[in-house]
N, C-alpha and C. Protein backbone atom coordinates (compact mmCIF):
# COMPACT_ATOMS: atom_id res chain seq x y z
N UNK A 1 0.83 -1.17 0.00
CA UNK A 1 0.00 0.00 0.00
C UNK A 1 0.89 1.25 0.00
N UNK A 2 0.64 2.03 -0.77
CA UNK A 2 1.39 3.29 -0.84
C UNK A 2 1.01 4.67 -0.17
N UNK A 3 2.00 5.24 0.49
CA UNK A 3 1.95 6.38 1.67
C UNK A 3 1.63 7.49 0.85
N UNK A 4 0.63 8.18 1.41
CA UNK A 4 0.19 9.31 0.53
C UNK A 4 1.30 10.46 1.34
N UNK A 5 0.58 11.79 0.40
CA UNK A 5 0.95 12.99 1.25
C UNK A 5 0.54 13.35 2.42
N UNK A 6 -1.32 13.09 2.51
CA UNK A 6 -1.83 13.46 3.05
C UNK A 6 -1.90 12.77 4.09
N UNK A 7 -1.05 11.39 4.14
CA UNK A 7 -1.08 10.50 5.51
C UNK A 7 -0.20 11.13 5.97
N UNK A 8 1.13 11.58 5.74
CA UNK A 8 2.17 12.16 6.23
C UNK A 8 1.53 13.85 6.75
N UNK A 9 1.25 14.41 6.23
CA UNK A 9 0.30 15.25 6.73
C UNK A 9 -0.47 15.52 7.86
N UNK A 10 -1.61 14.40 7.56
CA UNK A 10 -2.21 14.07 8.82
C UNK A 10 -2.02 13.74 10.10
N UNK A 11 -0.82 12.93 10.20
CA UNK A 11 0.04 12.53 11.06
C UNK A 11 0.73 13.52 12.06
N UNK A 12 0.90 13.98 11.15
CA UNK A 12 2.00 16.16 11.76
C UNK A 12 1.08 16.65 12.25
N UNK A 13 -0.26 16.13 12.37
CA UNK A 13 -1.16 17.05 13.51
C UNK A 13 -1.24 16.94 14.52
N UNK A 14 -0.33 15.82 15.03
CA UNK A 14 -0.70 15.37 16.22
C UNK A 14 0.59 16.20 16.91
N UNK A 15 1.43 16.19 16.17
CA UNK A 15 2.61 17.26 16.91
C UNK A 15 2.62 19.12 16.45
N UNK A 16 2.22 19.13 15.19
CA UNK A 16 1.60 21.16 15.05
C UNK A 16 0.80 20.94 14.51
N UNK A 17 0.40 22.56 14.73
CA UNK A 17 -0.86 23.14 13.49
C UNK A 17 -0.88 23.15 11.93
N UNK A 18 -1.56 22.20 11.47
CA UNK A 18 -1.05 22.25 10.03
C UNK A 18 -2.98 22.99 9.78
N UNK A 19 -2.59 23.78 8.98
CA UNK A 19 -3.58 24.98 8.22
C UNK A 19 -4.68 24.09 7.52
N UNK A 20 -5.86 24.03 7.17
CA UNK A 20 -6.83 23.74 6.58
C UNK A 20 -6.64 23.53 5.30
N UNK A 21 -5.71 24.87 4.66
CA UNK A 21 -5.58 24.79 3.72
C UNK A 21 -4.69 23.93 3.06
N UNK A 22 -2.93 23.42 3.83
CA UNK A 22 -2.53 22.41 3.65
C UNK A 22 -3.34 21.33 3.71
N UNK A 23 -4.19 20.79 4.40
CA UNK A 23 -4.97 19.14 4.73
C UNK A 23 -5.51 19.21 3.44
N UNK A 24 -6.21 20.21 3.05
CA UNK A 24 -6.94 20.56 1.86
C UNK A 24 -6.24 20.01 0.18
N UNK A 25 -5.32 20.33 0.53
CA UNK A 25 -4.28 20.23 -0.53
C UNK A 25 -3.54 18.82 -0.87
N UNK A 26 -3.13 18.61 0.57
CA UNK A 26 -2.87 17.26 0.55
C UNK A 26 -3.69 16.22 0.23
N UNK A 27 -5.17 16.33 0.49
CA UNK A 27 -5.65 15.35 0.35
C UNK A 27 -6.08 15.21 -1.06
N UNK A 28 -5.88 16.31 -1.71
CA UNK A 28 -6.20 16.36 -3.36
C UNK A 28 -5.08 16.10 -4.07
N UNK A 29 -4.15 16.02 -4.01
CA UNK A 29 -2.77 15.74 -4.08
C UNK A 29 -2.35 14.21 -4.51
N UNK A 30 -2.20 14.00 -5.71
CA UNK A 30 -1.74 12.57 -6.26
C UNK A 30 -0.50 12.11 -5.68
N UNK A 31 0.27 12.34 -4.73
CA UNK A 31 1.77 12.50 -4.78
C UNK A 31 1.65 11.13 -3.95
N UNK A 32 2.67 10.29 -3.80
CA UNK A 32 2.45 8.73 -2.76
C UNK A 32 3.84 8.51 -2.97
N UNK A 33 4.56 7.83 -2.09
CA UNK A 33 5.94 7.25 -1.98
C UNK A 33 6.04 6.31 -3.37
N UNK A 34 5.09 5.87 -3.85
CA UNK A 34 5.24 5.25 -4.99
C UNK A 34 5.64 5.70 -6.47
N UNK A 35 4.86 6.87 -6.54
CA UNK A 35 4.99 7.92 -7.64
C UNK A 35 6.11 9.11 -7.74
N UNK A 36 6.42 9.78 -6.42
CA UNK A 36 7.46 10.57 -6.25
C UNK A 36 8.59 10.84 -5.40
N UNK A 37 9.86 10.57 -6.61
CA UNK A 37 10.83 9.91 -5.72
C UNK A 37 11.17 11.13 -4.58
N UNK A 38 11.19 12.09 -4.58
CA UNK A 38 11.15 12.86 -3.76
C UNK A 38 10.34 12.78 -2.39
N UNK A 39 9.15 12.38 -2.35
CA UNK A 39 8.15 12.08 -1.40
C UNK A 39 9.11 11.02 -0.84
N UNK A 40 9.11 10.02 -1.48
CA UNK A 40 9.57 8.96 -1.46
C UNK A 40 10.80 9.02 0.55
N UNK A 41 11.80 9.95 -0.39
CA UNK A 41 12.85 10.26 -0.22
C UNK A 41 12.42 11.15 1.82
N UNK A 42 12.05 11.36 1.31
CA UNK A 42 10.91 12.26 3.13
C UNK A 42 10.49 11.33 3.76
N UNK A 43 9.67 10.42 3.45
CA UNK A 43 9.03 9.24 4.40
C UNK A 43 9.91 8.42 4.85
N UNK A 44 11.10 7.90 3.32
CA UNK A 44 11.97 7.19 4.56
C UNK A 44 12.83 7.56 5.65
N UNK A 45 13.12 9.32 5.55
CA UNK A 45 14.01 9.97 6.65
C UNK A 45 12.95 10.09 7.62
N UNK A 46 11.81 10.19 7.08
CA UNK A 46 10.72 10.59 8.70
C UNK A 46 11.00 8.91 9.75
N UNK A 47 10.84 7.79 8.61
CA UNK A 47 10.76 6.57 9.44
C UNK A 47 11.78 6.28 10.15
N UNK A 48 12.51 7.05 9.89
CA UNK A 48 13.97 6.63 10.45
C UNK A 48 14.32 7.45 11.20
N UNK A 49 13.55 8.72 11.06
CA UNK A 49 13.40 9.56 12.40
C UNK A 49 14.17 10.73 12.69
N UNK A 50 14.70 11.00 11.21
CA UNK A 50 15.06 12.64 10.64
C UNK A 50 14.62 13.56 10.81
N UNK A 51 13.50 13.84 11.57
CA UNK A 51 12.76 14.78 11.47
C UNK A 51 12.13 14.48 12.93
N UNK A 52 12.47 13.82 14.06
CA UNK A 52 11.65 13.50 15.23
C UNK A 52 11.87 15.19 16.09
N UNK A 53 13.45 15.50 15.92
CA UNK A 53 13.12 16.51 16.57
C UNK A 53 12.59 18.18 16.39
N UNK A 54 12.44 18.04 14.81
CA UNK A 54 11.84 19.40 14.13
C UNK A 54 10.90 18.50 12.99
N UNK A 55 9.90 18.40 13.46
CA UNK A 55 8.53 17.97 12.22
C UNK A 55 8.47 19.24 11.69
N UNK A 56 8.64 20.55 12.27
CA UNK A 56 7.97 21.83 11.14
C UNK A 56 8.65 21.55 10.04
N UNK A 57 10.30 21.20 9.91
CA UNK A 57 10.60 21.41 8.63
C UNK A 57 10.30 20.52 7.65
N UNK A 58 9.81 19.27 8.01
CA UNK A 58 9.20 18.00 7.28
C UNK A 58 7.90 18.72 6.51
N UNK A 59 7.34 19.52 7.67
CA UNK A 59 5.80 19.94 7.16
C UNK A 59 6.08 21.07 6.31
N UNK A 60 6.85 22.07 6.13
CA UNK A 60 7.58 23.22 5.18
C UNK A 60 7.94 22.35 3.99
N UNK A 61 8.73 21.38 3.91
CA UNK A 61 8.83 20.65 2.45
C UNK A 61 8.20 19.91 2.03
N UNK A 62 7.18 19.37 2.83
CA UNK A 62 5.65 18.47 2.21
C UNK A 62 4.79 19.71 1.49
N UNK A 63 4.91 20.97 2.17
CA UNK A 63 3.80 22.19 1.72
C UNK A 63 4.89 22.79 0.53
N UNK A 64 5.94 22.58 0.26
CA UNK A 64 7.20 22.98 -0.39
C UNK A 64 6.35 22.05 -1.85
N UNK A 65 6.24 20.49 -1.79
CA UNK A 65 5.88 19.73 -2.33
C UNK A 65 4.56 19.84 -3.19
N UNK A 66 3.68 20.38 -2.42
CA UNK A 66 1.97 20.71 -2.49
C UNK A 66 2.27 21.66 -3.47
C-alpha cells in the first residue's frame, strides 16, 4: 500500500498546526511514496526519524511539495 501525502500530513497534527488549507491540498494531491521519488525520499528519513526533533521542517517541504 502506498503512503500518501496526506497521511504524512495528517500525522504532523498530532505534533503542530497544520492549516486547513494544507490538509486541503494534501488530500487532493496525487503524490504517494510510490509515484514521487522525492516524497519517497521524506518518508523514509521521517521513518527513520530525521525529522523527530523538528517535524515543522518536514511539514515546510511536504507544503514545499503541495
Amino acid at each position: 500500500m502506498a503512503t500518501t501525502i496526506h497521511d504524512i500530513v495528517s500525522e504532523l497534527q498530532s505534533f503542530l498546526e497544520v492549516s486547513p488549507e494544507t490538509l486541503d491540498r494534501a488530500l487532493d494531491s496525487p503524490i504517494t511514496d510510490k509515484n514521487h521519488a522525492g516524497f519517497r525520499l521524506f518518508v523514509k528519513a521521517w521513518c527513520n526519524g530525521h525529522y523527530d526533533e523538528d517535524p515543522d521542517i518536514l511539514l515546510r517541504e511536504l507544503e514545499n511539495l503541495l
